[in-house]
C-alpha atoms as a PDB file:
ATOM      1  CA  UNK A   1     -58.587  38.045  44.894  1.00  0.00           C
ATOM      2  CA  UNK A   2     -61.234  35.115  45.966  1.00  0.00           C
ATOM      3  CA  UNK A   3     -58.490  34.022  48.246  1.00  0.00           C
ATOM      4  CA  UNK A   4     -56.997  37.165  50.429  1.00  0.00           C
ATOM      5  CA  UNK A   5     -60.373  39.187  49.332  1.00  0.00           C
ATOM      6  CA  UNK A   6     -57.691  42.333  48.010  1.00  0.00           C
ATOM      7  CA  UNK A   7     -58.159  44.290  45.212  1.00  0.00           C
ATOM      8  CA  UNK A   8     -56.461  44.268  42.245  1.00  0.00           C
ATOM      9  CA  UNK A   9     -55.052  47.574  40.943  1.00  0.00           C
ATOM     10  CA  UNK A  10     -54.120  48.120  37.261  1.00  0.00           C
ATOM     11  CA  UNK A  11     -51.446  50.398  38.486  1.00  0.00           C
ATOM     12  CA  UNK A  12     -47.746  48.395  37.129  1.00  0.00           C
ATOM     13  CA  UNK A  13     -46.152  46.690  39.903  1.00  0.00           C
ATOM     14  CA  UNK A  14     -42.616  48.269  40.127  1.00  0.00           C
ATOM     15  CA  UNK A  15     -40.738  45.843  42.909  1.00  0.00           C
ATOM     16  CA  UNK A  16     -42.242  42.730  40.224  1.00  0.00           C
ATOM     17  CA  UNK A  17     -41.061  44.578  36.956  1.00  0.00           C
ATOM     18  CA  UNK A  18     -37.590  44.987  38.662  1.00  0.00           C
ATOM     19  CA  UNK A  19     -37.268  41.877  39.549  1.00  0.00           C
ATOM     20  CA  UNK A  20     -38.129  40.192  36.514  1.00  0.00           C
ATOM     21  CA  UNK A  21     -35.716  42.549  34.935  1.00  0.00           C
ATOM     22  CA  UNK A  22     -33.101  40.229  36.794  1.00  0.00           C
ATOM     23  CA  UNK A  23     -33.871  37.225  35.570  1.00  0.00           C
ATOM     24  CA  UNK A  24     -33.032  35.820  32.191  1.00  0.00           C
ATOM     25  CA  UNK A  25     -36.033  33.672  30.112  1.00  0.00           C
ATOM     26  CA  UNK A  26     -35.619  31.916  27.176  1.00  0.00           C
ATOM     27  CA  UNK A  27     -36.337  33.320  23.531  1.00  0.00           C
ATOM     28  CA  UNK A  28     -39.522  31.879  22.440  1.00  0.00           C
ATOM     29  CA  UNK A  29     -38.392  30.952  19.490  1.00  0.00           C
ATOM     30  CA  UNK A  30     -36.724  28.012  21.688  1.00  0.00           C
ATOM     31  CA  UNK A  31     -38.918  25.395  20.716  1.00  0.00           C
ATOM     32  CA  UNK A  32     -37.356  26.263  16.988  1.00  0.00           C
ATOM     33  CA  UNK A  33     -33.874  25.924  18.452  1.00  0.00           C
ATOM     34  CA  UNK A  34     -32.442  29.088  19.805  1.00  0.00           C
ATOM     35  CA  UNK A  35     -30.593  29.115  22.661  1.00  0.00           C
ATOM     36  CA  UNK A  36     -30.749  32.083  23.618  1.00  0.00           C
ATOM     37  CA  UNK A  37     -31.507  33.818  27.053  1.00  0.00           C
ATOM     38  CA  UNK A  38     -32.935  37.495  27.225  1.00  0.00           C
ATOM     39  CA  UNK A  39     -33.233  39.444  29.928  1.00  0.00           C
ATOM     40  CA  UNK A  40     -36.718  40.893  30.016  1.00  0.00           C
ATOM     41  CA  UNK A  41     -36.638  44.682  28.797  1.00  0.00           C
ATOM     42  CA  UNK A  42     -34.808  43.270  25.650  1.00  0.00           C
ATOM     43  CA  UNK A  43     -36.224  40.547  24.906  1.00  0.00           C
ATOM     44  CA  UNK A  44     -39.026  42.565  22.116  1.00  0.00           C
ATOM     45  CA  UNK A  45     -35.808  43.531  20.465  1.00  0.00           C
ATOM     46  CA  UNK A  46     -34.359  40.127  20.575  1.00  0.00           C
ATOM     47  CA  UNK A  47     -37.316  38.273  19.214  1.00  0.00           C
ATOM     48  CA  UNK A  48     -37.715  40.655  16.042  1.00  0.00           C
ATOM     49  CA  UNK A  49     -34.522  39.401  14.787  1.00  0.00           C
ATOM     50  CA  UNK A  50     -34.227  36.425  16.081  1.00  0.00           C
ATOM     51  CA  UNK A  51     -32.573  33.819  13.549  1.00  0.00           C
ATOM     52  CA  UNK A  52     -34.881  30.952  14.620  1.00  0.00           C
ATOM     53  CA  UNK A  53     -38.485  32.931  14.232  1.00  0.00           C
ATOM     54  CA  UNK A  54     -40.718  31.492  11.926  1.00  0.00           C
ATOM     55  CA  UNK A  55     -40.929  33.536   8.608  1.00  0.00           C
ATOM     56  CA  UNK A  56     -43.256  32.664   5.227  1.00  0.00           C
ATOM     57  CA  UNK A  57     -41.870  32.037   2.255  1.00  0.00           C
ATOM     58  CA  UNK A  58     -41.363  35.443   0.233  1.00  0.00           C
ATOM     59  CA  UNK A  59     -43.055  33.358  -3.027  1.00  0.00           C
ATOM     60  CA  UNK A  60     -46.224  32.178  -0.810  1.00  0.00           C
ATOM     61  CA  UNK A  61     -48.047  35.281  -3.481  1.00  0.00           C
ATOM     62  CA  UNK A  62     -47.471  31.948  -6.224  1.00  0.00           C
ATOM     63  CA  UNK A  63     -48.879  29.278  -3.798  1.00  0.00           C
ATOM     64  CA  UNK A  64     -45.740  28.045  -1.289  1.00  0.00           C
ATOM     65  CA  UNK A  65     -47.231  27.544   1.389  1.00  0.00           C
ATOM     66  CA  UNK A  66     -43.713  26.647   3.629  1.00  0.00           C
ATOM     67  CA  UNK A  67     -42.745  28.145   6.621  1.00  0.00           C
ATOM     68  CA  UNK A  68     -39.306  28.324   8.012  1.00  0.00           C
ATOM     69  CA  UNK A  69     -36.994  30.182  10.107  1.00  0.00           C
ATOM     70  CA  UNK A  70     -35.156  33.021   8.953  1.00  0.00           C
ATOM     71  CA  UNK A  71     -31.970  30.720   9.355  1.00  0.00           C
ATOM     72  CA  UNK A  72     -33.427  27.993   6.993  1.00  0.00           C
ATOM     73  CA  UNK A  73     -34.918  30.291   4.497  1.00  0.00           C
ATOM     74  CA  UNK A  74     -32.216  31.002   2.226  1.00  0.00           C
ATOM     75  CA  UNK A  75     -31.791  26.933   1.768  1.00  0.00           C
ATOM     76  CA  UNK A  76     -35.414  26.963   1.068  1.00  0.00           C
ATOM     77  CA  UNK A  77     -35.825  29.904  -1.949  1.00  0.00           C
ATOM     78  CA  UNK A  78     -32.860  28.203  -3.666  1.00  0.00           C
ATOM     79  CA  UNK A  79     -35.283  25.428  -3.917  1.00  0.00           C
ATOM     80  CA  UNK A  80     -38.366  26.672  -3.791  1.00  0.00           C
ATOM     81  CA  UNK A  81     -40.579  24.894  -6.881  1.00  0.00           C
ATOM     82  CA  UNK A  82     -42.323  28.695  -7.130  1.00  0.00           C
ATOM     83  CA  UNK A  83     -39.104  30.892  -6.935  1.00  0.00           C
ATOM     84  CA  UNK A  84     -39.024  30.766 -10.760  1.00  0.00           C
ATOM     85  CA  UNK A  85     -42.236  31.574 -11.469  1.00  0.00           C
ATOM     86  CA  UNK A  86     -41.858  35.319 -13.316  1.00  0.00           C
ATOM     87  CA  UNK A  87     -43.213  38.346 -11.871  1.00  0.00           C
ATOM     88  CA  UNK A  88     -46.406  39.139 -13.584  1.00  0.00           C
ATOM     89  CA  UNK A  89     -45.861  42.406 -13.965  1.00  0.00           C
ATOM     90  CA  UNK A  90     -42.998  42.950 -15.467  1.00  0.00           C
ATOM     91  CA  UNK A  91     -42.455  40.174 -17.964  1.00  0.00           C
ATOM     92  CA  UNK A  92     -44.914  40.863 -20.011  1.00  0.00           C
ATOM     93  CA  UNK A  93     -44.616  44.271 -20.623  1.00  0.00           C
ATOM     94  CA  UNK A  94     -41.063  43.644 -21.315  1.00  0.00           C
ATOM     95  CA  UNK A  95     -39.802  45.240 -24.606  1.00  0.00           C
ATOM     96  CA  UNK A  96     -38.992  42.673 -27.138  1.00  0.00           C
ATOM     97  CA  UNK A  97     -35.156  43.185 -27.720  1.00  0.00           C
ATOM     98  CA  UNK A  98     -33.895  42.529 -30.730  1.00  0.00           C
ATOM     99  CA  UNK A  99     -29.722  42.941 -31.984  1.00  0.00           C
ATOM    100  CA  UNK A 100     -29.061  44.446 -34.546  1.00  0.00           C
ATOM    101  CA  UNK A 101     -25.832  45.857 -36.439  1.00  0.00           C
ATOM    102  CA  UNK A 102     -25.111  49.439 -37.370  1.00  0.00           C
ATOM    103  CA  UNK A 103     -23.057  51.070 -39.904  1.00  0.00           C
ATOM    104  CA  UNK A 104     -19.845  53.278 -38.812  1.00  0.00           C
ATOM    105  CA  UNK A 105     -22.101  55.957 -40.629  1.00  0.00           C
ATOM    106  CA  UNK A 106     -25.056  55.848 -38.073  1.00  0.00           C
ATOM    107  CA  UNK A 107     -22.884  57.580 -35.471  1.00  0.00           C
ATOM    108  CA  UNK A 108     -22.012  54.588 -33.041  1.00  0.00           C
ATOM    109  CA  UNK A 109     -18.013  54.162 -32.536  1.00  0.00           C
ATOM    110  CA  UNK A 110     -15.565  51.194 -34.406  1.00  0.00           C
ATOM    111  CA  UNK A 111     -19.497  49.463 -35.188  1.00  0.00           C
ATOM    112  CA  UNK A 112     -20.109  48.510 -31.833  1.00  0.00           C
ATOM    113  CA  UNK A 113     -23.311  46.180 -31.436  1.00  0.00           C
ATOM    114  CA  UNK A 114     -26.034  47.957 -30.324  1.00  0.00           C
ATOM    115  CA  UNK A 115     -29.381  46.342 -28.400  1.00  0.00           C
ATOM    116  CA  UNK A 116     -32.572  48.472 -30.047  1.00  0.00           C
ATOM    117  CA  UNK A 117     -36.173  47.947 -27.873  1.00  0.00           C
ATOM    118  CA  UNK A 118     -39.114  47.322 -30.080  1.00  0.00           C
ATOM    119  CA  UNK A 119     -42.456  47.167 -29.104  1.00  0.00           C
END
């Protein structure tokens, strides 16, 4: 220290940690509106799932670009202008499906409709 000329040792300062274990600090998700105060050891745990951390939106793979908080997110892929966009790899490889009507003789029961998969 330039000002008491000590050293500093990288050895964990117990009397600190437990007193900062006492004391209560906001989330810092505050600034996006929690209210919430953590105590220190779990405060990692209440950050992960905090409702007002910042998440991307899950179709920023087609271009959105929005960010919201986990809270706000639902409202958002409801209308979201690249939540429709269909998943490339299944839509196209899609069997075409096509309806067609069977006899009583071709083994299906009271001619029930049956979908067949062309391809």
């Amino acid at each position: 220290c330039r000002i008491c000329k000590q050293t500093f040792l990288d050895a964990p300062n117990l009397a600190l940690e437990k007193i900062l274990s006492c004391i209560a600090f906001p989330c810092k998700y505050g600034v996006n509106g929690c209210p919430e105060s953590i105590f220190l050891p779990s405060r990692l745990q209440h950050e992960t799932v905090c409702q007002f951390r910042p998440v991307s939106c899950q179709f920023e793979h087609h271009g959105c670009e929005q960010v919201f908080s986990v809270k706000d997110m639902f409202w958002h892929h409801k209308m979201c202008k690249y939540a429709h966009y269909p998943h490339e790899n299944i839509l196209p490889n899609m069997p075409k499906r096509s309806k067609a009507k069977t006899s009583p003789d071709s083994g299906t029961h009271n001619g029930d409709i049956t979908h067949s998969f062309t391809q």
